[in-house]
Protein backbone atom coordinates (compact mmCIF):
# COMPACT_ATOMS: atom_id res chain seq x y z
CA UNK A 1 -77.12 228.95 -38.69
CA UNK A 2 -74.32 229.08 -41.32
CA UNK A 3 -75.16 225.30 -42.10
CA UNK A 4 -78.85 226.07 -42.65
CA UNK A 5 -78.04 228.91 -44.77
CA UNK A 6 -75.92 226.98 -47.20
CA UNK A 7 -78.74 224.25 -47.21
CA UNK A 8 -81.25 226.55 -48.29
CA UNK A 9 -78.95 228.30 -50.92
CA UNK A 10 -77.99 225.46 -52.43
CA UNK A 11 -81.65 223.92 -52.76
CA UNK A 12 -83.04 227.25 -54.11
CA UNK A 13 -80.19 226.96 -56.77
CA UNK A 14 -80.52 223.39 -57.60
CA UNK A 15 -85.11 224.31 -57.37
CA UNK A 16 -84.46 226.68 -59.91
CA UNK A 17 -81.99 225.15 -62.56
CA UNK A 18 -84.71 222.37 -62.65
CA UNK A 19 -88.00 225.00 -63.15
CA UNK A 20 -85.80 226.44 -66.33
CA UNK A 21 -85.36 223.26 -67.65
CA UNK A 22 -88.91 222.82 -67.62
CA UNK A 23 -89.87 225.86 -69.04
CA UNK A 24 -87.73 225.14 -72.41
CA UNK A 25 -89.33 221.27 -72.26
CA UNK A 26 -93.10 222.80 -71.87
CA UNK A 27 -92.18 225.74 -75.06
CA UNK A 28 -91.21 222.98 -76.90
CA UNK A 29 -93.65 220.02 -76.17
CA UNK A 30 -96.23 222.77 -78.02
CA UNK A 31 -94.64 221.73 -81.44
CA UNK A 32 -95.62 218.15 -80.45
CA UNK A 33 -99.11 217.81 -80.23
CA UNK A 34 -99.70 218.61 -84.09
CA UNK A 35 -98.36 215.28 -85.68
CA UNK A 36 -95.89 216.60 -88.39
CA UNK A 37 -95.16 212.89 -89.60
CA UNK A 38 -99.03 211.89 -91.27
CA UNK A 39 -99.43 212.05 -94.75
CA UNK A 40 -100.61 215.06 -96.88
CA UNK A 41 -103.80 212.68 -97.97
CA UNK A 42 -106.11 209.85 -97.08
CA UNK A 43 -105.17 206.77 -99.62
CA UNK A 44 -108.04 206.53 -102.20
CA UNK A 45 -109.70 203.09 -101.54
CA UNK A 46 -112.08 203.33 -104.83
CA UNK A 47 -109.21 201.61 -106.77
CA UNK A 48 -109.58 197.47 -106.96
CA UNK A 49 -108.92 195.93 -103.61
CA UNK A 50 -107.00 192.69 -103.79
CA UNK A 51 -109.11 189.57 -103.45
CA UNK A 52 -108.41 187.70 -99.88
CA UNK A 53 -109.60 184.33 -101.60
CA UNK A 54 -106.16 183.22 -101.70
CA UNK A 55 -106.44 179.73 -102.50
CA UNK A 56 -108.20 180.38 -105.35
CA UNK A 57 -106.27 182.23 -107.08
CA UNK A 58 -103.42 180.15 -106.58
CA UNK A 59 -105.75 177.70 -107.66
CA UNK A 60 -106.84 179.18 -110.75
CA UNK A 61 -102.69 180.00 -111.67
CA UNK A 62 -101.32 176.45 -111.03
CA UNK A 63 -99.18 176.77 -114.37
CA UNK A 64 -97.33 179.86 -112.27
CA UNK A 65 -96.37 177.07 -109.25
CA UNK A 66 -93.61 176.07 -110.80
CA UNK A 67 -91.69 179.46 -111.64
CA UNK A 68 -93.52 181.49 -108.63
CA UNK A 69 -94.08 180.91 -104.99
CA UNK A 70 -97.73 181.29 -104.09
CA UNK A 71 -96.50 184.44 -101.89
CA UNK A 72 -95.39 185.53 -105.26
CA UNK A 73 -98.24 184.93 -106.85
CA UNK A 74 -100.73 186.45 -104.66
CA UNK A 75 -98.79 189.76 -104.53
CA UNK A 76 -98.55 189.37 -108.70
CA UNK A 77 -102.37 189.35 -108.16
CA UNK A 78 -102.49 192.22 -105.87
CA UNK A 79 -100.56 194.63 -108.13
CA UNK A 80 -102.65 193.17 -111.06
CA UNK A 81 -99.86 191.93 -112.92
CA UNK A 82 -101.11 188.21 -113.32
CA UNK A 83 -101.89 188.68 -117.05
CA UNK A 84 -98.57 190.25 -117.46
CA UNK A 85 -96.81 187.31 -116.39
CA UNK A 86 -98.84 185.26 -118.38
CA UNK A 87 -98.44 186.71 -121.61
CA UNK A 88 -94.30 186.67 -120.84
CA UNK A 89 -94.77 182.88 -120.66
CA UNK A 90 -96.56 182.65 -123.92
CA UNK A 91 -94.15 185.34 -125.68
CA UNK A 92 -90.90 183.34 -124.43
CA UNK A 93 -91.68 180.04 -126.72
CA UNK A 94 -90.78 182.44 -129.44
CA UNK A 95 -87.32 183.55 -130.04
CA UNK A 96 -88.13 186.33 -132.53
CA UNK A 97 -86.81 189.85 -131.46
CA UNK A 98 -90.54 190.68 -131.56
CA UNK A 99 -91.16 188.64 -128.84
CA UNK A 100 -88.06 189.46 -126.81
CA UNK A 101 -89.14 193.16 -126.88
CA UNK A 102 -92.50 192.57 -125.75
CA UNK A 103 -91.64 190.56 -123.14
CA UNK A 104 -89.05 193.77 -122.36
CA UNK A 105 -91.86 195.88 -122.31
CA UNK A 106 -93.98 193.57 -120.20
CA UNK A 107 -91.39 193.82 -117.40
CA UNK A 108 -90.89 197.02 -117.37
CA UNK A 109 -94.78 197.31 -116.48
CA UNK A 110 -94.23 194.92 -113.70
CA UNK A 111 -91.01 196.72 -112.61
CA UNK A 112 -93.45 199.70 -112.68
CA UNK A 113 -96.40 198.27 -109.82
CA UNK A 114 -93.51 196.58 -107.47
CA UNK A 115 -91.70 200.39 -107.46
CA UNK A 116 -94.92 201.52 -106.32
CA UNK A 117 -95.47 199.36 -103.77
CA UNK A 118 -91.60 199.56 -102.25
CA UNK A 119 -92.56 203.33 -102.07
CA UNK A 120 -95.48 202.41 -100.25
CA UNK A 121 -93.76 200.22 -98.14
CA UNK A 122 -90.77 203.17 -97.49
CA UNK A 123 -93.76 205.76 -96.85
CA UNK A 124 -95.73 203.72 -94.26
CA UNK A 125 -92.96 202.64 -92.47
CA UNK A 126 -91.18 206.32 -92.24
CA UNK A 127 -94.37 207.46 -90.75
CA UNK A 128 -94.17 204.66 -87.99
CA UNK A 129 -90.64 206.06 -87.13
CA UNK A 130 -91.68 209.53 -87.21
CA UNK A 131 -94.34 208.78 -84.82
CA UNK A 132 -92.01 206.36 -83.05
CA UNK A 133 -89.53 209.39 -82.70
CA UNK A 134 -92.82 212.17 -81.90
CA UNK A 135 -93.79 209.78 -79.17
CA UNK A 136 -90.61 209.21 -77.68
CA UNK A 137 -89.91 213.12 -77.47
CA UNK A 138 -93.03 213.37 -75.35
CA UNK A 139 -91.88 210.52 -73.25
CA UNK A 140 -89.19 211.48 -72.13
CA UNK A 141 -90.73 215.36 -71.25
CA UNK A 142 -92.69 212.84 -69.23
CA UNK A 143 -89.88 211.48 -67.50
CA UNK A 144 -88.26 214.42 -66.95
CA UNK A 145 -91.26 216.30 -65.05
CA UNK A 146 -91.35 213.03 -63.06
CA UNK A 147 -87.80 213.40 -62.59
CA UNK A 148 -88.31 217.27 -61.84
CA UNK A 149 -91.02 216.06 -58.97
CA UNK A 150 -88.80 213.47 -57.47
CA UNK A 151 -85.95 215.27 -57.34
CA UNK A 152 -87.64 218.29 -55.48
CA UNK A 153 -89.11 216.01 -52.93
CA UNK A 154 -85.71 214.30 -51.92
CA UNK A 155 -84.06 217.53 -51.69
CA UNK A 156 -86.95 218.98 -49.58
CA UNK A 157 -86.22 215.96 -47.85
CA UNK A 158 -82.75 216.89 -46.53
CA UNK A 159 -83.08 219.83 -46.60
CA UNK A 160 -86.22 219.69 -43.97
CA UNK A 161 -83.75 217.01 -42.04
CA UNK A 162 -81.10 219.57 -41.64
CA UNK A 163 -82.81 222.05 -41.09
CA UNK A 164 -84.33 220.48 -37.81
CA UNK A 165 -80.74 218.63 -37.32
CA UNK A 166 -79.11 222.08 -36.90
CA UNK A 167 -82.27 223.91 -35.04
CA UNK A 168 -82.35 221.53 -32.56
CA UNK A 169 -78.97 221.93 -31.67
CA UNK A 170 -79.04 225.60 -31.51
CA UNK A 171 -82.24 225.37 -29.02
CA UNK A 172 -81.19 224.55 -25.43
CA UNK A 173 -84.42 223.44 -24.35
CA UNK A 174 -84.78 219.52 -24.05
CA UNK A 175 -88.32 219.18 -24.83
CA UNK A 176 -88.76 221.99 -28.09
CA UNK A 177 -85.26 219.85 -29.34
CA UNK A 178 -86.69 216.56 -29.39
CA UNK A 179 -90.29 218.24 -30.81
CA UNK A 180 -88.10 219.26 -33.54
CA UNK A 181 -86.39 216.23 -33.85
CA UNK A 182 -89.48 214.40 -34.35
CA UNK A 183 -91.24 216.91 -36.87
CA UNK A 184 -88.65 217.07 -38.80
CA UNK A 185 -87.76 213.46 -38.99
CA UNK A 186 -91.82 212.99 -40.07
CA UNK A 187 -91.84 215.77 -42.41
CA UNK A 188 -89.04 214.34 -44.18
CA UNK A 189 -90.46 210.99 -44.34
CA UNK A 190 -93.31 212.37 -46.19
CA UNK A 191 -91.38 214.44 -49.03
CA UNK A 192 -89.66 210.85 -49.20
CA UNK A 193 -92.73 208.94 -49.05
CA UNK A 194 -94.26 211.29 -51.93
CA UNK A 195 -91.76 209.84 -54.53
CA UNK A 196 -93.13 207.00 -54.56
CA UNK A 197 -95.64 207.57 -56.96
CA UNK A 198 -95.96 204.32 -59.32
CA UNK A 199 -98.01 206.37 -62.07
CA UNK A 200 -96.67 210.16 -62.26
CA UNK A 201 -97.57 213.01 -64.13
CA UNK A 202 -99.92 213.17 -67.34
CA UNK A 203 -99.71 215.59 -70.67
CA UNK A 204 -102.11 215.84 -73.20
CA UNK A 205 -100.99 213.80 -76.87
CA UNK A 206 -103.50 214.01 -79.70
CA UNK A 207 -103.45 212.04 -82.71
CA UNK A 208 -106.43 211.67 -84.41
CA UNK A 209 -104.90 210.23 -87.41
CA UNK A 210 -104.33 206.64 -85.17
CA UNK A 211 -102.69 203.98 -87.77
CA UNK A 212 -102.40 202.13 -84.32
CA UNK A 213 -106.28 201.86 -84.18
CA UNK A 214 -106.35 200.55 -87.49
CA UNK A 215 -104.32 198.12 -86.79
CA UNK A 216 -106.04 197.08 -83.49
CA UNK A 217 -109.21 197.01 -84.93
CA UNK A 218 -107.94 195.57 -87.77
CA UNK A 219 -110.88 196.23 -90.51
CA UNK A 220 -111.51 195.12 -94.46
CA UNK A 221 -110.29 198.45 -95.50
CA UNK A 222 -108.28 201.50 -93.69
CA UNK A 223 -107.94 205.01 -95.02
CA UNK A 224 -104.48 205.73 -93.65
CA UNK A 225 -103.18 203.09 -95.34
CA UNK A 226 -102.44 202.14 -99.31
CA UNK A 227 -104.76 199.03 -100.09
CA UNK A 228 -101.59 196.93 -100.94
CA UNK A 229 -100.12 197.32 -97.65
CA UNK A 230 -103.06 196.90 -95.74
CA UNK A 231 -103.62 193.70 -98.04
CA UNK A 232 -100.08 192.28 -97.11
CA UNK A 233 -100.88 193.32 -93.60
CA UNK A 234 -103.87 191.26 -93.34
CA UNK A 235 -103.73 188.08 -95.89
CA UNK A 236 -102.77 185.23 -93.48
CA UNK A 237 -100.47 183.39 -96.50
CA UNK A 238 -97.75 186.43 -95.81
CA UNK A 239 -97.35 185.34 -92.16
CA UNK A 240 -94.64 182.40 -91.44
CA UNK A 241 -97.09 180.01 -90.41
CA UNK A 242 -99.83 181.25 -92.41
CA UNK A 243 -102.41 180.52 -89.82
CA UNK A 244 -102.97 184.56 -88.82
CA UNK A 245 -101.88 188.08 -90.55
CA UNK A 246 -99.23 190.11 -89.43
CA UNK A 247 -101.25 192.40 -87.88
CA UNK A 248 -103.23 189.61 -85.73
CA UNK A 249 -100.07 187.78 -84.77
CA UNK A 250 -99.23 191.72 -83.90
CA UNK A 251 -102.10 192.23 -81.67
CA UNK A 252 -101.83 189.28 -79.87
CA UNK A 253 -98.03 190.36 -78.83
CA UNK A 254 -99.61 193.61 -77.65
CA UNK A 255 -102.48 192.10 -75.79
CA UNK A 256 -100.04 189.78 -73.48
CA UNK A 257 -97.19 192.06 -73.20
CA UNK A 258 -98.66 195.76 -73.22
CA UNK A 259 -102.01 194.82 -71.46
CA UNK A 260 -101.34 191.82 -69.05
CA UNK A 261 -104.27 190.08 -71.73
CA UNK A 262 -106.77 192.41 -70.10
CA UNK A 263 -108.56 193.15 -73.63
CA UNK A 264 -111.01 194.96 -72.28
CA UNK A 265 -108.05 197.45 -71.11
CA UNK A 266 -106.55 197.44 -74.27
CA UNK A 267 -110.19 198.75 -76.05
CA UNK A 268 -110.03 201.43 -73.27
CA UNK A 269 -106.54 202.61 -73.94
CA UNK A 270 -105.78 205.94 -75.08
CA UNK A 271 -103.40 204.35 -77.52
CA UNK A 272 -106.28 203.54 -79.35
CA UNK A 273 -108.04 206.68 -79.28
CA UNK A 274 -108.06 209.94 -80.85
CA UNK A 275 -105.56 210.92 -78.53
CA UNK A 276 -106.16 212.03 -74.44
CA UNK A 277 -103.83 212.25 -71.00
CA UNK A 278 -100.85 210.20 -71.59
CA UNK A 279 -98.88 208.87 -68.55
CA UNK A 280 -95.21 207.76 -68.90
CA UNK A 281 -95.54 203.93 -69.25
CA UNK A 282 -98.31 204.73 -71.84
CA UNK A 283 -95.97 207.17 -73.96
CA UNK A 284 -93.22 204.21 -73.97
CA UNK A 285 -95.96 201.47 -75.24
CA UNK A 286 -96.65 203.41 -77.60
CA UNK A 287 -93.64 204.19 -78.66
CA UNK A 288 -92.57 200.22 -78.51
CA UNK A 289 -95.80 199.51 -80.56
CA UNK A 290 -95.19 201.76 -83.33
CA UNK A 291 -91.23 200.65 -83.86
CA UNK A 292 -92.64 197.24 -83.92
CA UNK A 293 -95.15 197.80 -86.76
CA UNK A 294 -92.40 199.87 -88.44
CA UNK A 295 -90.37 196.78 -88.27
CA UNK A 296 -93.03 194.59 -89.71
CA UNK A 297 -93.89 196.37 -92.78
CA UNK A 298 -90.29 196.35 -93.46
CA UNK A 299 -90.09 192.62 -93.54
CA UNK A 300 -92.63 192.80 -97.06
CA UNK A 301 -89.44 193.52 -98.45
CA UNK A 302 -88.79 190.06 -98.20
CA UNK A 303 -91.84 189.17 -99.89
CA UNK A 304 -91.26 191.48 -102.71
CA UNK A 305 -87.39 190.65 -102.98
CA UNK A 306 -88.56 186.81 -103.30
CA UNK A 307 -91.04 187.87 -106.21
CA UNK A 308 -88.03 189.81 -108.03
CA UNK A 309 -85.74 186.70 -107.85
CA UNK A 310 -88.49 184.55 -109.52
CA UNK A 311 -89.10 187.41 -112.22
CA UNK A 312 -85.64 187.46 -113.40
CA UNK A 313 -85.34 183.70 -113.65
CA UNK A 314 -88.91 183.93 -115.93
CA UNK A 315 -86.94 186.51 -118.09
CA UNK A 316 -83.53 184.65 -118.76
């Protein structure tokens, strides 16, 4: 009896450690469902989107091929600094001081629209962390009621195995021991069996400000996005092969590795959606999926770094 005693007391101890560990996870996981990462405003799309006709314009600026890449010259055109760049070229075949401050002042526009868009850049891809990092919080409160569950079961488990270990050695009776023998061994079986549940527990996670939507459904225009982002996003010339955008290329990763290439699953996922009953390996996707778009709108860097290298050798 001593043995089944101890049992008991140590399960209720070990039951209850777990239940106040869950009670600060579910005070907390309240602070999680508003999104405290999306911007103050919608972007204001009424400005001039950047044309996507990007071989004419490179076209129509062949003089620029020789100082500018044509990435460089189709993100001159989407800040709307073409003209700029063009009067610098006229102003540096003369050598007055004039001229040289002009050209000064030219720059410092230029300098003005690239700053701008690096902020952009920074401001997009800090969101994608934050929601990376909101994400992962509920994740692993995910994990750790699934953890909670299993862990209850498997000591219910022994405990249940024991307990009919040490009964039916204290009952002389042949036929109650081995009844208890048996009931026991099946009961425990089934706590043991009920751990292995492939999908676990749910939680509710809203977001109806989705940038992941926008990216999936991967429109013209998006409001939670600045329009020279979502151009650089979506022109194919800013991709490494330059036969699909970032954001296709993007999709196509998530289709084969997130969804099996069910895409009919993927247009059903709550990923996509305002928001809904999240299970774990959802929360994670998600999680992955923002970190990699967070990683891909920092590569425009690049693009923009390239364009400052070819500015300063116009200038000298």
């Amino acid at each position: 009896m001593k043995k089944l005693f101890y049992l008991l007391a140590v399960f209720s101890l070990l039951t209850s450690c777990v239940s106040k560990k869950n009670q600060v996870i579910k005070q907390n996981i309240l602070t999680l469902k508003d999104s405290y990462c999306k911007a103050p405003f919608k972007y204001n799309y009424s400005n001039r989107i950047p044309s996507y006709n990007a071989d004419s314009i490179i076209t129509a600026n062949k003089e620029l091929q020789g100082l500018f890449s044509d990435q460089s010259i189709l993100i001159l055109n989407a800040l709307d600094n073409l003209d700029e760049v063009h009067e610098i070229i006229d102003l540096k075949k003369d050598s007055s001081i004039a001229s040289q401050v002009k050209v000064l002042q030219l720059k410092t526009k230029i300098n003005s629209k690239i700053t701008i868009a690096l902020t952009e850049l920074d401001a997009v891809a800090a969101e994608f962390d934050c929601e990376g990092e909101r994400v992962a919080q509920i994740g692993n409160y995910v994990d750790n009621l699934n953890d909670s569950k299993n862990n209850k079961l498997i000591l219910l488990s022994i405990v249940t195995g024991a307990a009919a270990s040490v009964a039916g050695g204290i009952i002389s009776d042949g036929g109650w021991s081995n009844a208890i023998d048996i009931s026991g061994g099946v009961l425990g079986a089934g706590f043991g069996l009920a751990t292995l549940n492939p999908k676990g527990k749910k939680v509710e996670f809203i977001h109806q400000r989705n940038l992941l939507r926008d990216i999936w459904r991967e429109k013209l225009e998006s409001p939670n996005f600045p329009p020279f982002i979502w151009y650089m996003y979506t022109e194919k010339k800013f991709s490494n092969k330059e036969e699909h955008s970032i954001i296709s290329s993007m999709k196509e990763r998530w289709l084969h590795y997130q969804f099996d290439d069910i895409k009919a699953a993927a247009d059903q996922s709550v990923i996509f959606s305002d928001g809904g009953f999240y299970r774990a390996d959802d929360l994670h996707n998600r999680a992955a999926m923002l970190n990699q778009m967070q990683s891909a709108t920092r590569t425009i860097n690049q693009n923009i770094n390239y364009l400052l290298l070819d500015l300063d050798k116009l200038i000298l």
